[in-house]
C-alpha atoms as a PDB file:
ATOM      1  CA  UNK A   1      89.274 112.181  91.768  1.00  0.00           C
ATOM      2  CA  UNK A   2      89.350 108.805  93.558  1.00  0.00           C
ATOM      3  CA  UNK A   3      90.410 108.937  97.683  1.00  0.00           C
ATOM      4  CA  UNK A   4      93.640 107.261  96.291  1.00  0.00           C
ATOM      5  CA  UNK A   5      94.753 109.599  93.545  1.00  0.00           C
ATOM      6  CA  UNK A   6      93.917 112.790  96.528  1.00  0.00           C
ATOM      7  CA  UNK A   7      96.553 110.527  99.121  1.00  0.00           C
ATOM      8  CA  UNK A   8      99.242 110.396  96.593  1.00  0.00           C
ATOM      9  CA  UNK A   9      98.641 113.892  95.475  1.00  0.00           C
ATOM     10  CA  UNK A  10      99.108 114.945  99.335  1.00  0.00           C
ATOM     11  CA  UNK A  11     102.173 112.817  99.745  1.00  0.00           C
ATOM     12  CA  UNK A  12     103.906 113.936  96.492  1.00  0.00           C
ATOM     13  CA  UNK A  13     103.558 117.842  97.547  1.00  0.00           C
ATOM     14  CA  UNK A  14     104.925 117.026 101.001  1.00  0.00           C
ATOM     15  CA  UNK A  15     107.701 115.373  99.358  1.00  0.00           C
ATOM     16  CA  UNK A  16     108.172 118.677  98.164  1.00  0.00           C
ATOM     17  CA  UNK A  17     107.938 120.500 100.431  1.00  0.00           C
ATOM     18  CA  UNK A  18     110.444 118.940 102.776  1.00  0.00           C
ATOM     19  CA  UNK A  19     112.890 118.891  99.664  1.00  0.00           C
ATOM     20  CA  UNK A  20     116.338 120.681 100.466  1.00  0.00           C
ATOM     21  CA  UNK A  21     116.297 123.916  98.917  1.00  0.00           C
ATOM     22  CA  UNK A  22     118.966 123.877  95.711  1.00  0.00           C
ATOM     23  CA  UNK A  23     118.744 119.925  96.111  1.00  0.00           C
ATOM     24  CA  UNK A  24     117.106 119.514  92.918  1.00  0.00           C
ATOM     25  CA  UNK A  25     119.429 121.795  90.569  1.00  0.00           C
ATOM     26  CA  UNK A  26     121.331 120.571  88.121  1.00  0.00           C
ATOM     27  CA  UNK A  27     125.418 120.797  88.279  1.00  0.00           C
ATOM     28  CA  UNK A  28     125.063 123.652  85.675  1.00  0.00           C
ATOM     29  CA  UNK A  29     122.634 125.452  87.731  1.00  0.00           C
ATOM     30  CA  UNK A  30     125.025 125.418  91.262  1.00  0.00           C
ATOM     31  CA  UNK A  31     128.190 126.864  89.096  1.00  0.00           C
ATOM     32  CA  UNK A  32     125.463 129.580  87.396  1.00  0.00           C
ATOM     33  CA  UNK A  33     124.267 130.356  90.634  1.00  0.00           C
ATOM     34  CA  UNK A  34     127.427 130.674  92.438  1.00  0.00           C
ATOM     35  CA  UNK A  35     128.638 132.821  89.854  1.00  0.00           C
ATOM     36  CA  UNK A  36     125.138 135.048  89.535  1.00  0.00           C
ATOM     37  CA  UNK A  37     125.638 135.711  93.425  1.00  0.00           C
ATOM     38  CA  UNK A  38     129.123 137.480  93.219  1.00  0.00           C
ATOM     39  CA  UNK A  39     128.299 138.938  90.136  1.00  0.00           C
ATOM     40  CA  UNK A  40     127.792 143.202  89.473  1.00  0.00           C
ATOM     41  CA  UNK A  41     125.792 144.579  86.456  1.00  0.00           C
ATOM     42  CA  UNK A  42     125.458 143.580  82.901  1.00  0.00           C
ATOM     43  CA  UNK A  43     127.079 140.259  83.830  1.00  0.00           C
ATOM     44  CA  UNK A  44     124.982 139.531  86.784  1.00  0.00           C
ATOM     45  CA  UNK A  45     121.316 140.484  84.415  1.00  0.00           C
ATOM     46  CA  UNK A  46     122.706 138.147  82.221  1.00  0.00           C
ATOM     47  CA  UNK A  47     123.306 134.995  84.118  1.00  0.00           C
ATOM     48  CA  UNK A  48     120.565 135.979  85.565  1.00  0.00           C
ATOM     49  CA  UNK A  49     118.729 135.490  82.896  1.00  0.00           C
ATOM     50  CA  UNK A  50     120.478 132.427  81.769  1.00  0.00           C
ATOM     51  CA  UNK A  51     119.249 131.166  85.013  1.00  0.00           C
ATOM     52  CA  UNK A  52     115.729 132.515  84.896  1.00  0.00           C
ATOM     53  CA  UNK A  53     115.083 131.128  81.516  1.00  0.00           C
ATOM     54  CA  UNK A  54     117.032 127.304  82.321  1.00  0.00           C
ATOM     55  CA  UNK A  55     114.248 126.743  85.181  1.00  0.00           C
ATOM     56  CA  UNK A  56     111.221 128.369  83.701  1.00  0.00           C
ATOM     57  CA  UNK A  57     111.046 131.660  86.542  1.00  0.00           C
ATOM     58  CA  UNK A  58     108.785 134.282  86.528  1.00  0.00           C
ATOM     59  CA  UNK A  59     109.770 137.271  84.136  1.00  0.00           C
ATOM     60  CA  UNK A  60     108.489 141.043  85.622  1.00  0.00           C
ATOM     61  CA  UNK A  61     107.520 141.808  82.760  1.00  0.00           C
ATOM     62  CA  UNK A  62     105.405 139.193  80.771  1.00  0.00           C
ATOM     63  CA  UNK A  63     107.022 139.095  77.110  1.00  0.00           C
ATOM     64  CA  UNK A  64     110.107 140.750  77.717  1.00  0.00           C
ATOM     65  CA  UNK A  65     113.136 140.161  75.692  1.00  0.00           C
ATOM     66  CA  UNK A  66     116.767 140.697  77.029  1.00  0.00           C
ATOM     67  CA  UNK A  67     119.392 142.956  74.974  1.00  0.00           C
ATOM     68  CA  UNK A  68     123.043 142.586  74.938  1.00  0.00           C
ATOM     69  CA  UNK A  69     124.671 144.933  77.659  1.00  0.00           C
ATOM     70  CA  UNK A  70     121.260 145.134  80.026  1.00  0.00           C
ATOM     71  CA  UNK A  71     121.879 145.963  83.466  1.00  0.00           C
ATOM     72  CA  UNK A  72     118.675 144.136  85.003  1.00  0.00           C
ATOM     73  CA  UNK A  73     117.280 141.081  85.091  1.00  0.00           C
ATOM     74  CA  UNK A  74     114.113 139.779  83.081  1.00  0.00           C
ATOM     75  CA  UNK A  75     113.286 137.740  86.439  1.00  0.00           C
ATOM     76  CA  UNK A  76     112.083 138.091  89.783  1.00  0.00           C
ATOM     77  CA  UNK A  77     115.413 138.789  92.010  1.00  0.00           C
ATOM     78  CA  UNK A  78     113.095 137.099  95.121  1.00  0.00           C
ATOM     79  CA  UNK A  79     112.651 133.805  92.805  1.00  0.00           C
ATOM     80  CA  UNK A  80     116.185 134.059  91.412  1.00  0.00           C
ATOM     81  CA  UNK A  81     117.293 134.133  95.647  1.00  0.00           C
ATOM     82  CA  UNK A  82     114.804 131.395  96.182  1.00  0.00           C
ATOM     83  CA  UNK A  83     116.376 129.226  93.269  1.00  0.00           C
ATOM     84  CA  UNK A  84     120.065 129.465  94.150  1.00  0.00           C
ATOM     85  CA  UNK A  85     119.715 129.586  98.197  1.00  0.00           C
ATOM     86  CA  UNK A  86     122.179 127.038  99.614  1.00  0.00           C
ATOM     87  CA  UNK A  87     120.898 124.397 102.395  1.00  0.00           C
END
């Protein structure tokens, strides 16, 4: 990898980096999340998961597949927090 390719490598994930968290979500994602936060139970595993899937988060369990009327999430509640934080 050329000395050029490394710089804008470098600048691109510090570009990142500094980016305001829940900047980058889509208008659909801010309404999901808003809702997800003051949700209880089924609803809340399944926006949720609506969420989880939408941005491509980490499931706990690899190849899971949600049910109708599930009480937990599919994802990560730590990278479900991260995603819908507020600046």
């Amino acid at each position: 990898m050329s000395p050029a390719a490394k710089l804008a490598f470098l600048a691109l994930g510090f570009g990142l980096a500094l980016a305001r968290p829940g900047a980058a979500l889509p208008p659909g994602n801010l309404e999901l999340c808003a809702r997800w936060q003051g949700a209880h139970g089924a609803e809340k595993a399944t926006l949720a998961n609506r969420l989880g899937a939408g941005n491509g988060l980490t499931k706990n369990q690899r190849f899971a597949e949600a049910q109708p009327g599930d009480t937990h999430s599919l994802y990560r509640s730590a990278d479900l927090r991260r995603l819908c934080r507020t600046p």
